[in-house]
PDB file of N, CA and C in Angstrom:
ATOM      1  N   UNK A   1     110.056  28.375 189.929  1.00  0.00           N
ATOM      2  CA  UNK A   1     108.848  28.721 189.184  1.00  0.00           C
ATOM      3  C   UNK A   1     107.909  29.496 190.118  1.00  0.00           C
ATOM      4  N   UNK A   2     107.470  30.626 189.960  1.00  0.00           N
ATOM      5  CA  UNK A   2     106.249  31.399 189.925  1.00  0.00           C
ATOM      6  C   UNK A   2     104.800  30.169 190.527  1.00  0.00           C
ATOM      7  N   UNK A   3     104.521  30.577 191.702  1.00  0.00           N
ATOM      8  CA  UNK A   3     103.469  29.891 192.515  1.00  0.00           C
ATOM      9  C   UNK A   3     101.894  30.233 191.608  1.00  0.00           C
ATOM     10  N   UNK A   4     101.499  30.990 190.948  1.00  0.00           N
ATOM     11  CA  UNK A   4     100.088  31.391 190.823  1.00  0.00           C
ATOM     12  C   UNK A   4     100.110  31.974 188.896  1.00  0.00           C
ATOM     13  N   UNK A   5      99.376  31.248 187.970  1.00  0.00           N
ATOM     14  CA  UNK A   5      99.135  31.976 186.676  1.00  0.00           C
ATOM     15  C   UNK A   5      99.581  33.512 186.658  1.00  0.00           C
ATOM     16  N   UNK A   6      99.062  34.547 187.435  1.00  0.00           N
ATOM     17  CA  UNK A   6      99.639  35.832 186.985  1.00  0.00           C
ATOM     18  C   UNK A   6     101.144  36.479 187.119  1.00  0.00           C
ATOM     19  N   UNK A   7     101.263  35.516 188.089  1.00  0.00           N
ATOM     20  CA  UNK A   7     103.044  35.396 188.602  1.00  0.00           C
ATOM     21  C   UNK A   7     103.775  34.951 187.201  1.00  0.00           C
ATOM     22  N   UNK A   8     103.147  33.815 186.971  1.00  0.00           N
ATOM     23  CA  UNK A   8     103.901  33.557 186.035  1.00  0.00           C
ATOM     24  C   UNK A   8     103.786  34.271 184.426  1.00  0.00           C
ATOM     25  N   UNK A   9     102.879  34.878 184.234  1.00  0.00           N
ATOM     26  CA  UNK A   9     102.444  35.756 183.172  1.00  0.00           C
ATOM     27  C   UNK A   9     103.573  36.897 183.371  1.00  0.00           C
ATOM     28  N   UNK A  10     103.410  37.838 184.716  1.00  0.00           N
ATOM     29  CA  UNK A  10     104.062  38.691 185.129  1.00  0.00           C
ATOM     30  C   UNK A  10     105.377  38.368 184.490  1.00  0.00           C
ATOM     31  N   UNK A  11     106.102  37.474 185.154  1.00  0.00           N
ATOM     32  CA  UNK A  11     107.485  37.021 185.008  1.00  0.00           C
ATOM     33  C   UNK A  11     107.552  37.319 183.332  1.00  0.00           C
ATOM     34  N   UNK A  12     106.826  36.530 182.663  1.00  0.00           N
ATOM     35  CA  UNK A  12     107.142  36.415 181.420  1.00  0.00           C
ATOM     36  C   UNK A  12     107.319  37.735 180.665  1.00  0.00           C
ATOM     37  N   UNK A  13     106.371  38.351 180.982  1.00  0.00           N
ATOM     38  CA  UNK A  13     105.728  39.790 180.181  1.00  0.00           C
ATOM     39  C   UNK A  13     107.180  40.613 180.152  1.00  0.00           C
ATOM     40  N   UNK A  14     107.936  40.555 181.797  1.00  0.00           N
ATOM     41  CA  UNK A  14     109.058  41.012 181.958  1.00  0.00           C
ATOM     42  C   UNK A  14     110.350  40.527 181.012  1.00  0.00           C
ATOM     43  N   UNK A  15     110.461  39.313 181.275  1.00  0.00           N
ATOM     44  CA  UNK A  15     111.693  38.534 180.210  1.00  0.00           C
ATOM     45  C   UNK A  15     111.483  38.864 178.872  1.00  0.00           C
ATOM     46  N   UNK A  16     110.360  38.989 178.316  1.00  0.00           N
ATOM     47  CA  UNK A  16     109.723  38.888 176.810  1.00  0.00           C
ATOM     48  C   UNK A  16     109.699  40.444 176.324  1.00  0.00           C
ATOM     49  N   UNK A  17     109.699  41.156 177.529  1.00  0.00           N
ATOM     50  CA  UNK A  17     110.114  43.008 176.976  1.00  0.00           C
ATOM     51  C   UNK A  17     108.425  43.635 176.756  1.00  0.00           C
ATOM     52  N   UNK A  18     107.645  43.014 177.028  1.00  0.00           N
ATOM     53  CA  UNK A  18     106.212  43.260 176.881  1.00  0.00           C
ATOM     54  C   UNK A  18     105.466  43.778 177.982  1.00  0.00           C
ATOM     55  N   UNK A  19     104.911  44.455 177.357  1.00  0.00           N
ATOM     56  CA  UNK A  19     103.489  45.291 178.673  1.00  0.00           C
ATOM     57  C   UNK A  19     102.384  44.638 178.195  1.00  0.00           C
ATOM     58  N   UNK A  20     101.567  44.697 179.745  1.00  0.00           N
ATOM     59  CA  UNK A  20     100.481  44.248 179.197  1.00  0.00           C
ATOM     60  C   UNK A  20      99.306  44.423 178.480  1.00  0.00           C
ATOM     61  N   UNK A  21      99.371  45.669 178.170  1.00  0.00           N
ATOM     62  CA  UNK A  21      98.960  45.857 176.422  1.00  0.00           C
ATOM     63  C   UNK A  21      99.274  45.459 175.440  1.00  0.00           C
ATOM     64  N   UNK A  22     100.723  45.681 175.746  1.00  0.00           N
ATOM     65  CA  UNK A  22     101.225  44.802 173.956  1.00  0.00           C
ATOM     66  C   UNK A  22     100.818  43.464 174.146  1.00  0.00           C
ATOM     67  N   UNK A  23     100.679  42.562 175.239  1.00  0.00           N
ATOM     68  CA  UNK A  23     100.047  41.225 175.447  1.00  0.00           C
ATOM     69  C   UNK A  23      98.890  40.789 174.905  1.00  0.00           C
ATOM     70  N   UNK A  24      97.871  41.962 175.976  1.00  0.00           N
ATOM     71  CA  UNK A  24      96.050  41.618 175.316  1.00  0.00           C
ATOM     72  C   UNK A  24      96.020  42.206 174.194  1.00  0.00           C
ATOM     73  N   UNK A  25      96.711  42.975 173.372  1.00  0.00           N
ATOM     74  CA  UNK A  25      96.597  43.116 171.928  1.00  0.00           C
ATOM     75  C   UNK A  25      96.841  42.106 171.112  1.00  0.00           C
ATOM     76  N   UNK A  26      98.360  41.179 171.415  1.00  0.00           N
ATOM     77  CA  UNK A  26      98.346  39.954 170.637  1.00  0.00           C
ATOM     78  C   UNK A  26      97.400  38.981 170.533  1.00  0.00           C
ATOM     79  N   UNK A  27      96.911  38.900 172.015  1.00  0.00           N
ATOM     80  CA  UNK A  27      96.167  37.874 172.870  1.00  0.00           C
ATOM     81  C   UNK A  27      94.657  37.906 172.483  1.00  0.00           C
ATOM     82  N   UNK A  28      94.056  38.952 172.074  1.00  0.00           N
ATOM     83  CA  UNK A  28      92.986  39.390 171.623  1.00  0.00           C
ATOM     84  C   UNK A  28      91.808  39.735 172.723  1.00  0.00           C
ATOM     85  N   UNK A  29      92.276  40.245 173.917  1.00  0.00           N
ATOM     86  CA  UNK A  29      91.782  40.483 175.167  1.00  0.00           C
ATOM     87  C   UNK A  29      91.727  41.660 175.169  1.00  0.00           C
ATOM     88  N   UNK A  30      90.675  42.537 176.058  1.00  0.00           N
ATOM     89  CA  UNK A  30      90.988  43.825 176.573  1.00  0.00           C
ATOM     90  C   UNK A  30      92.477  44.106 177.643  1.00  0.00           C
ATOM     91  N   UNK A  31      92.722  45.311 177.708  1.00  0.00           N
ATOM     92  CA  UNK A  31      94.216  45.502 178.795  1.00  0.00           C
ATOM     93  C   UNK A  31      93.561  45.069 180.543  1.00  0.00           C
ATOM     94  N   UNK A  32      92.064  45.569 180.155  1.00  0.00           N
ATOM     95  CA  UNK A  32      91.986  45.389 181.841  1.00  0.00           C
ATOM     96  C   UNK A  32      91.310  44.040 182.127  1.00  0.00           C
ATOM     97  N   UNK A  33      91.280  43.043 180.884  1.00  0.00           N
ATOM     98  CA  UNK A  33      91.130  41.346 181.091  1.00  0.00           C
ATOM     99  C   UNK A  33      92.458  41.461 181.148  1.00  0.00           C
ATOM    100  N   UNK A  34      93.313  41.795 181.041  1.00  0.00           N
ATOM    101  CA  UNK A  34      94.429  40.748 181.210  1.00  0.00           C
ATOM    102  C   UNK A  34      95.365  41.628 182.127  1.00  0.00           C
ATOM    103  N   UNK A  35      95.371  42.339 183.046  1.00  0.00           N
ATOM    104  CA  UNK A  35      95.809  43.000 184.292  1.00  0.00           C
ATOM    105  C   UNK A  35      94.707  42.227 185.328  1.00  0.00           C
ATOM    106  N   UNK A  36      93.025  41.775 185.176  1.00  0.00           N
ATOM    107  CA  UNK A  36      92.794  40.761 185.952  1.00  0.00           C
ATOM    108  C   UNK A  36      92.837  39.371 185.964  1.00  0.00           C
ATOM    109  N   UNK A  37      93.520  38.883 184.800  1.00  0.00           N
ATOM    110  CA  UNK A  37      94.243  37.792 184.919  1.00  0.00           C
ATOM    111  C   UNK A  37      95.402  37.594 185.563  1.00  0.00           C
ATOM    112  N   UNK A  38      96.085  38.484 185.412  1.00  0.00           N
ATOM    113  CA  UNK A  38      97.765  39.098 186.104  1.00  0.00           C
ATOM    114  C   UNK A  38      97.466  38.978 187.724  1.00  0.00           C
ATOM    115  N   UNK A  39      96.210  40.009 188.226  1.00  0.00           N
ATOM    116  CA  UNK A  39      96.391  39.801 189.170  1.00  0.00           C
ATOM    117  C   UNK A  39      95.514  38.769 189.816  1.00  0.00           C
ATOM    118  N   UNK A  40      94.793  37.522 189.415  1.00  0.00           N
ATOM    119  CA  UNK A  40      94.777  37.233 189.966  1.00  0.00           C
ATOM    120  C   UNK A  40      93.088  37.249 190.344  1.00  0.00           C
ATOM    121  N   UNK A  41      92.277  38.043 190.040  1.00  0.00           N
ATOM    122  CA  UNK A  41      91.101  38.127 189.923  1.00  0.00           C
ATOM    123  C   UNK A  41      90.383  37.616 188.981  1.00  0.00           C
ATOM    124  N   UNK A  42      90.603  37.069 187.712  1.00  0.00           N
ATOM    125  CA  UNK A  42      89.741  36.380 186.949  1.00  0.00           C
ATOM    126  C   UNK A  42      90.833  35.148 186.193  1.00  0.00           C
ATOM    127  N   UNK A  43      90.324  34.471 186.217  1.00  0.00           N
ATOM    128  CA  UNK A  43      90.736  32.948 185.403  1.00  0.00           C
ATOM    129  C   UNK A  43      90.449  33.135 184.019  1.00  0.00           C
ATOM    130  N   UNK A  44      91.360  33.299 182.765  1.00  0.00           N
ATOM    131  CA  UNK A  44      91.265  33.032 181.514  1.00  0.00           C
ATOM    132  C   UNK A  44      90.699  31.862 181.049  1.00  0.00           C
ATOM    133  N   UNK A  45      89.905  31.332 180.104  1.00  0.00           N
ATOM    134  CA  UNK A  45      89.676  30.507 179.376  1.00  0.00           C
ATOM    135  C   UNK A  45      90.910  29.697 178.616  1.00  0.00           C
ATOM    136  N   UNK A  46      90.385  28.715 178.400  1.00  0.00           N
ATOM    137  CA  UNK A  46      91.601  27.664 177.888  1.00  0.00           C
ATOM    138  C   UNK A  46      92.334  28.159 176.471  1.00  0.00           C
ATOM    139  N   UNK A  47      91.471  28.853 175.334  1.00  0.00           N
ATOM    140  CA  UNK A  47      91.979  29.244 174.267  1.00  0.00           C
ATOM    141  C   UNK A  47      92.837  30.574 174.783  1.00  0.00           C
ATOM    142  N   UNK A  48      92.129  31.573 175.965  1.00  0.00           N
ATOM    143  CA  UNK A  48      93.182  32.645 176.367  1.00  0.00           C
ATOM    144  C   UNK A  48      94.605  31.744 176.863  1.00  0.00           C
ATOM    145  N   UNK A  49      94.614  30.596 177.600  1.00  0.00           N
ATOM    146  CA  UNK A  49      95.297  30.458 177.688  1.00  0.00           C
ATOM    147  C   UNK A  49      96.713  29.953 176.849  1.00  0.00           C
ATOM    148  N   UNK A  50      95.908  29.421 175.962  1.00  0.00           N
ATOM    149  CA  UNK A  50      96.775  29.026 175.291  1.00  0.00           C
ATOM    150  C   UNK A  50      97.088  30.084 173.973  1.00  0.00           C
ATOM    151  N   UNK A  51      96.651  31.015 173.929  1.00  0.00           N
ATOM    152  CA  UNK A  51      97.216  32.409 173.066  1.00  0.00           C
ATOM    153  C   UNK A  51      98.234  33.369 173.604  1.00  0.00           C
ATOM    154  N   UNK A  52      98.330  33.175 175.184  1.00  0.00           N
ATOM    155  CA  UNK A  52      98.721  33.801 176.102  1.00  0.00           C
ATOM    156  C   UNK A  52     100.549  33.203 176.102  1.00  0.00           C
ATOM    157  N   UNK A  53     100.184  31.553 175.769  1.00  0.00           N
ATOM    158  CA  UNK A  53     101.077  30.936 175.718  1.00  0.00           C
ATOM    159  C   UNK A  53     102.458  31.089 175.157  1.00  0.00           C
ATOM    160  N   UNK A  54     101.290  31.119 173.804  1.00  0.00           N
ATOM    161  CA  UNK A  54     101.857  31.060 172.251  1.00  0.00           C
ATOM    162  C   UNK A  54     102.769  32.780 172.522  1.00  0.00           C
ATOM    163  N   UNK A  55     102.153  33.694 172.676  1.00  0.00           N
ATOM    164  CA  UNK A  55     102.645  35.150 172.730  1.00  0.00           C
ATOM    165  C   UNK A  55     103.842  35.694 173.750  1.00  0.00           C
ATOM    166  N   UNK A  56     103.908  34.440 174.691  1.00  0.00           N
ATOM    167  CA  UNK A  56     105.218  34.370 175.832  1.00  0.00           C
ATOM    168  C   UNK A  56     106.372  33.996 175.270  1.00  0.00           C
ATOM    169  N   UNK A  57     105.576  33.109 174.412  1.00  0.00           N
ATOM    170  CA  UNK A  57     107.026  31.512 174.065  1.00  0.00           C
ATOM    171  C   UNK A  57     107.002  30.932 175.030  1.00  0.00           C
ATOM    172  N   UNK A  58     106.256  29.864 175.326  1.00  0.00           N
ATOM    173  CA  UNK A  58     105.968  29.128 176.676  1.00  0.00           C
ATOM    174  C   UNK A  58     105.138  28.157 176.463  1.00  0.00           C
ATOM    175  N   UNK A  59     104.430  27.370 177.114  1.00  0.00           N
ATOM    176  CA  UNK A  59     103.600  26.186 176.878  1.00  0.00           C
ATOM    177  C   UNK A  59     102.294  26.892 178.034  1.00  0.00           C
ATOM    178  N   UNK A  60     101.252  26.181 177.751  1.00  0.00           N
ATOM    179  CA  UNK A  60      99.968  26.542 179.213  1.00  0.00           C
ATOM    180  C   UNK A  60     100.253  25.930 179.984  1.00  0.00           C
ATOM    181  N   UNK A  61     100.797  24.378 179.947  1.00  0.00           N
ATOM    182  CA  UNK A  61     101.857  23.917 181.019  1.00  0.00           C
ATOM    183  C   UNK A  61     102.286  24.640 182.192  1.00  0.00           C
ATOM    184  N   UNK A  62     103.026  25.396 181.742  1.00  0.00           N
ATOM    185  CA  UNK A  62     103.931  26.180 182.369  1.00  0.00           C
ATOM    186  C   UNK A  62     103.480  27.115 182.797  1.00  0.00           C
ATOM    187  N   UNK A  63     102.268  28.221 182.608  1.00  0.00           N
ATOM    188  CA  UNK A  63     101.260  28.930 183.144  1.00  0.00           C
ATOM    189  C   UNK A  63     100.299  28.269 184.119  1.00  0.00           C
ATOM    190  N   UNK A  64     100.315  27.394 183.597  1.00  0.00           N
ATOM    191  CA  UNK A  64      99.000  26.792 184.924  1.00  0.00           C
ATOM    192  C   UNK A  64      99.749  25.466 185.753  1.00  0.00           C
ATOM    193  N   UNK A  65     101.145  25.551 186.053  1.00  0.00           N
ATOM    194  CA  UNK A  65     102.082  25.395 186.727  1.00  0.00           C
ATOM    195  C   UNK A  65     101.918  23.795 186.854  1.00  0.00           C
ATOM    196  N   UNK A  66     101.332  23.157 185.777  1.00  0.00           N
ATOM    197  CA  UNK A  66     101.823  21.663 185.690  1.00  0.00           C
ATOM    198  C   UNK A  66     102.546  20.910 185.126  1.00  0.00           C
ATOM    199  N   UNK A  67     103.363  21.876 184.752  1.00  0.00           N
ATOM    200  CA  UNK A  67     104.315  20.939 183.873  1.00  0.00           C
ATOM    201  C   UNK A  67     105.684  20.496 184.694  1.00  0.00           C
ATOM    202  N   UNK A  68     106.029  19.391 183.923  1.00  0.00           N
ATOM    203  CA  UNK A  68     106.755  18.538 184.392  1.00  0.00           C
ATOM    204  C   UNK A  68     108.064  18.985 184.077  1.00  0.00           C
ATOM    205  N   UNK A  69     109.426  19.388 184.917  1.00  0.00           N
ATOM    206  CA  UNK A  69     110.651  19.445 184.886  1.00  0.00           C
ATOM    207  C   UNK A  69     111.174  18.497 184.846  1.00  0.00           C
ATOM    208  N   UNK A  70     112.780  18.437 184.684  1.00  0.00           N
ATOM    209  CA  UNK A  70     113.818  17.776 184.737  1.00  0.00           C
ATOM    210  C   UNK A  70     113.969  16.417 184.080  1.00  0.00           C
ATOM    211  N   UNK A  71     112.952  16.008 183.334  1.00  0.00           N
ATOM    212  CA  UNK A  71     113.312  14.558 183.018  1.00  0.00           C
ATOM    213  C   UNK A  71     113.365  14.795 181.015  1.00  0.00           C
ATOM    214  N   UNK A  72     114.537  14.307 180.291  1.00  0.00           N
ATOM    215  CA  UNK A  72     114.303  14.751 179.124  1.00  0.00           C
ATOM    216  C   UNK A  72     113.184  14.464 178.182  1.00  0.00           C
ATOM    217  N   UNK A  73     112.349  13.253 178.914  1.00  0.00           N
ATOM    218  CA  UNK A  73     111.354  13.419 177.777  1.00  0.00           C
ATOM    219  C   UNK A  73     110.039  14.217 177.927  1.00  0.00           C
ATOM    220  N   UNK A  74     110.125  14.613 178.892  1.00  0.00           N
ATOM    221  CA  UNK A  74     109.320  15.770 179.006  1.00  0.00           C
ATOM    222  C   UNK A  74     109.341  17.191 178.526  1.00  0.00           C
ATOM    223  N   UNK A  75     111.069  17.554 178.505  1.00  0.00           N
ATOM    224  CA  UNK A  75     111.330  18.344 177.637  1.00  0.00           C
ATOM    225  C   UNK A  75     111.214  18.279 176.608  1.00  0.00           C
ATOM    226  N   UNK A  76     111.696  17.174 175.627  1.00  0.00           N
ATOM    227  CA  UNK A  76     111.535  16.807 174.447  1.00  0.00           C
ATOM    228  C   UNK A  76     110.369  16.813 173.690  1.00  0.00           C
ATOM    229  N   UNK A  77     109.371  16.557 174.627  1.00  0.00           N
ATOM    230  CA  UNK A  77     108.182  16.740 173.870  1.00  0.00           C
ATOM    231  C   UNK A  77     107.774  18.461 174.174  1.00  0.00           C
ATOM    232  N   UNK A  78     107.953  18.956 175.066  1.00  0.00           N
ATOM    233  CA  UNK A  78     107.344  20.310 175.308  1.00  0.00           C
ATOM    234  C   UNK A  78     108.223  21.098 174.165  1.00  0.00           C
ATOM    235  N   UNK A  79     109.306  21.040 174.151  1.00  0.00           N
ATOM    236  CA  UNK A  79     110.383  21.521 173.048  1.00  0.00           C
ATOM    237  C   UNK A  79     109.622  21.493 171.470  1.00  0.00           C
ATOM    238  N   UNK A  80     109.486  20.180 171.468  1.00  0.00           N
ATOM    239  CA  UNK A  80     108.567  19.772 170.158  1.00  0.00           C
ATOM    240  C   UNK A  80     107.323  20.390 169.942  1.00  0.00           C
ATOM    241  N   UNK A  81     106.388  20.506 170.985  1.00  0.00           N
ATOM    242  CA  UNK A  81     105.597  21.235 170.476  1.00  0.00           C
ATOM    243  C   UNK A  81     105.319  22.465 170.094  1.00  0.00           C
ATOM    244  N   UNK A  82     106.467  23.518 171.320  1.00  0.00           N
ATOM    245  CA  UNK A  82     106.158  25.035 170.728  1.00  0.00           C
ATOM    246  C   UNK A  82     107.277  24.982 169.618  1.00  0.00           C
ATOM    247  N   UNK A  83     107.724  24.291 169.171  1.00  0.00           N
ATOM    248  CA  UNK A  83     108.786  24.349 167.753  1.00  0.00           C
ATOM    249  C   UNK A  83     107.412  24.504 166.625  1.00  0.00           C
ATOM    250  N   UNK A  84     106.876  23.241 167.313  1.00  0.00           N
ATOM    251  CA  UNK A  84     105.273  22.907 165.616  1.00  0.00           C
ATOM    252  C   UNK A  84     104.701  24.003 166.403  1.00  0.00           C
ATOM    253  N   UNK A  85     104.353  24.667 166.941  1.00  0.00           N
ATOM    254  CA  UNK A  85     103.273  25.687 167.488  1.00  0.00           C
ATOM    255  C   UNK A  85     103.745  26.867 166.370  1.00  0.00           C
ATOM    256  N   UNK A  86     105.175  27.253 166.115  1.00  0.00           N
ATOM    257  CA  UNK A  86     105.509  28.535 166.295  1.00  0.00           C
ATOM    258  C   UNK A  86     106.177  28.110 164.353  1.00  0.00           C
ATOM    259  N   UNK A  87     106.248  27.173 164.212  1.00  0.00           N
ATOM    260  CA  UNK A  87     106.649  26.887 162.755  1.00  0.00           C
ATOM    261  C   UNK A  87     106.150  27.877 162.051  1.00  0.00           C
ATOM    262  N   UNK A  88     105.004  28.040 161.940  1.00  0.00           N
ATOM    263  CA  UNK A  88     104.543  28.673 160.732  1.00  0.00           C
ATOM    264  C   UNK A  88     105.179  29.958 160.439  1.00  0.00           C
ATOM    265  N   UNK A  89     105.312  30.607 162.048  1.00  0.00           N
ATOM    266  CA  UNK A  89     105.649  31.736 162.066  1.00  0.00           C
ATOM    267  C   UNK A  89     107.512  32.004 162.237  1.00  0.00           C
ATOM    268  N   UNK A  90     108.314  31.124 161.824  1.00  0.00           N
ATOM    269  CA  UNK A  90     109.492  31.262 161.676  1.00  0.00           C
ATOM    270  C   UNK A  90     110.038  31.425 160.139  1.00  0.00           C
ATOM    271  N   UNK A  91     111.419  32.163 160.333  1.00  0.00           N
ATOM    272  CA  UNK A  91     111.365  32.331 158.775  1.00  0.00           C
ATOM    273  C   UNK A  91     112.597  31.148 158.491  1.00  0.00           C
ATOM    274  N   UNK A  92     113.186  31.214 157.126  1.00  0.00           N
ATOM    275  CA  UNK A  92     113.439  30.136 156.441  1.00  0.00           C
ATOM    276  C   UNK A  92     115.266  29.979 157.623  1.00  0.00           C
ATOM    277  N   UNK A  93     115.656  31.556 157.622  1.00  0.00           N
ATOM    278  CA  UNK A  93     117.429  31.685 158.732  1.00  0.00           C
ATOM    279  C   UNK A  93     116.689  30.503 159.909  1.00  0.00           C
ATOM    280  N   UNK A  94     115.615  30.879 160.231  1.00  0.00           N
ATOM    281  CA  UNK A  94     115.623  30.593 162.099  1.00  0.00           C
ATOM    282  C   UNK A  94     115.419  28.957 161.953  1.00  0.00           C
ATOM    283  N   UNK A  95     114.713  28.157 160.763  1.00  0.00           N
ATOM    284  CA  UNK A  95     114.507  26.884 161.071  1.00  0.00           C
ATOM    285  C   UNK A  95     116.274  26.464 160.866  1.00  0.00           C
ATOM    286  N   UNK A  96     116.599  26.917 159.681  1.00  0.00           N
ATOM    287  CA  UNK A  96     117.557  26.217 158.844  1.00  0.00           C
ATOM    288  C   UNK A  96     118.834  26.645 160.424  1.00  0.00           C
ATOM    289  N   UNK A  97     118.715  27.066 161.542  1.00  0.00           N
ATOM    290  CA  UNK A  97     119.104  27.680 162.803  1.00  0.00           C
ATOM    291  C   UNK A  97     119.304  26.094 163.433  1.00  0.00           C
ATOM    292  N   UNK A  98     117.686  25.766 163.476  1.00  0.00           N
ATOM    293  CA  UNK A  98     117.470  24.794 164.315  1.00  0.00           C
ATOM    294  C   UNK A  98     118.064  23.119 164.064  1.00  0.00           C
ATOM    295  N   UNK A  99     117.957  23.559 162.601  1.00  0.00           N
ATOM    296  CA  UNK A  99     118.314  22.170 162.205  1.00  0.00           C
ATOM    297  C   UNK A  99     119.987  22.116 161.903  1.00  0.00           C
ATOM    298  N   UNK A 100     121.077  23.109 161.894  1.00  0.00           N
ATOM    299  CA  UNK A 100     121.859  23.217 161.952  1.00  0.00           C
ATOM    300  C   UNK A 100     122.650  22.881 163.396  1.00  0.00           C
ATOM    301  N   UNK A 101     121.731  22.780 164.452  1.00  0.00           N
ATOM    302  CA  UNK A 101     122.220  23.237 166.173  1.00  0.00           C
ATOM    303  C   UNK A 101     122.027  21.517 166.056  1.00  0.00           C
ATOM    304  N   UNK A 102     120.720  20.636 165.632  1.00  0.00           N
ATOM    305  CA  UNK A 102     121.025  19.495 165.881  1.00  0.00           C
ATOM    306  C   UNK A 102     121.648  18.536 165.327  1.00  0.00           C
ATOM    307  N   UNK A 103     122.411  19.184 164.354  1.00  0.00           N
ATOM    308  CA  UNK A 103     123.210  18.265 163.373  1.00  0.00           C
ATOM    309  C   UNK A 103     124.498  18.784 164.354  1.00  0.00           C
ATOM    310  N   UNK A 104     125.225  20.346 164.570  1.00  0.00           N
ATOM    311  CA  UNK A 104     126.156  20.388 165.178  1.00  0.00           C
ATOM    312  C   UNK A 104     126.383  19.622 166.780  1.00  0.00           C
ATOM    313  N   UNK A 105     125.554  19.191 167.157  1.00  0.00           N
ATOM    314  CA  UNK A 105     125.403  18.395 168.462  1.00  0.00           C
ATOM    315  C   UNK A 105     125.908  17.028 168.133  1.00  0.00           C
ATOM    316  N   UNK A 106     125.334  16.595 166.965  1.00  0.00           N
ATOM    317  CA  UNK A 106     125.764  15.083 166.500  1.00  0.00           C
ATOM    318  C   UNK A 106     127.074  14.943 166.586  1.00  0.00           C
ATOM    319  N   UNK A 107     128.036  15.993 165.537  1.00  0.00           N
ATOM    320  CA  UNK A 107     129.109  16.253 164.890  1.00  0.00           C
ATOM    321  C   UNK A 107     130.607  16.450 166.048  1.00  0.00           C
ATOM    322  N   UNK A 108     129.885  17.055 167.414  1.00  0.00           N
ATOM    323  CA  UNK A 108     130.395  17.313 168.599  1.00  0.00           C
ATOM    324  C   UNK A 108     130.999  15.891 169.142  1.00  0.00           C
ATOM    325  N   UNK A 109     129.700  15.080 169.172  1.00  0.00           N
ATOM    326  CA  UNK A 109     130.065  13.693 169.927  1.00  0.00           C
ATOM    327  C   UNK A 109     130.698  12.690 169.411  1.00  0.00           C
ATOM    328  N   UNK A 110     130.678  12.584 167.842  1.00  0.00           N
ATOM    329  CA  UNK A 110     131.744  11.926 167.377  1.00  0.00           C
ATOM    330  C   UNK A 110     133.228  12.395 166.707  1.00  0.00           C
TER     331      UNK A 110
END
């Protein structure tokens, strides 16, 4: 993991295919708030952060580098929440996706 918030923004912006315009446009920021968030010169607010989040696919957790690895219920719940975070905005293929992957997991083990 990425030592510092813009590191880890950076990282993302890259994996996610996004500039950081197309970011502070989702995000509802100017480009040059959020190139000084990136680098490192200004600290976002908690709602930036967590719009910032939402627009990665990521948790603020994970931006402000406290979240907890490796143990499953930590996943489980972080899993859970950007699932309800992002619900609204999934369509009917991508849930009926999700709920298909955890029934085929069941179906695997017995």
């Amino acid at each position: 993991m990425k030592n510092t918030l813009g590191e880890r923004i950076a990282e993302l912006l890259q994996k996610n295919g996004l500039t950081q315009r197309e970011l502070a446009e989702q995000v509802g920021v100017t480009e040059v708030s959020m190139s000084r968030y990136i680098s490192g010169d200004r600290t976002p607010k908690g709602p930036v952060i967590a719009n910032i989040a939402t627009a990665l696919h990521t948790t603020s957790d994970y931006l402000l580098g406290t979240e907890a690895t490796g143990d499953f219920e930590s996943e489980y719940y972080k899993i859970h929440r950007l699932i309800a975070r992002n619900a609204p905005n999934m369509s009917t293929a991508q849930k009926r996706e999700l709920v298909n992957a955890l029934f085929e997991s069941d179906d695997q083990k017995g």
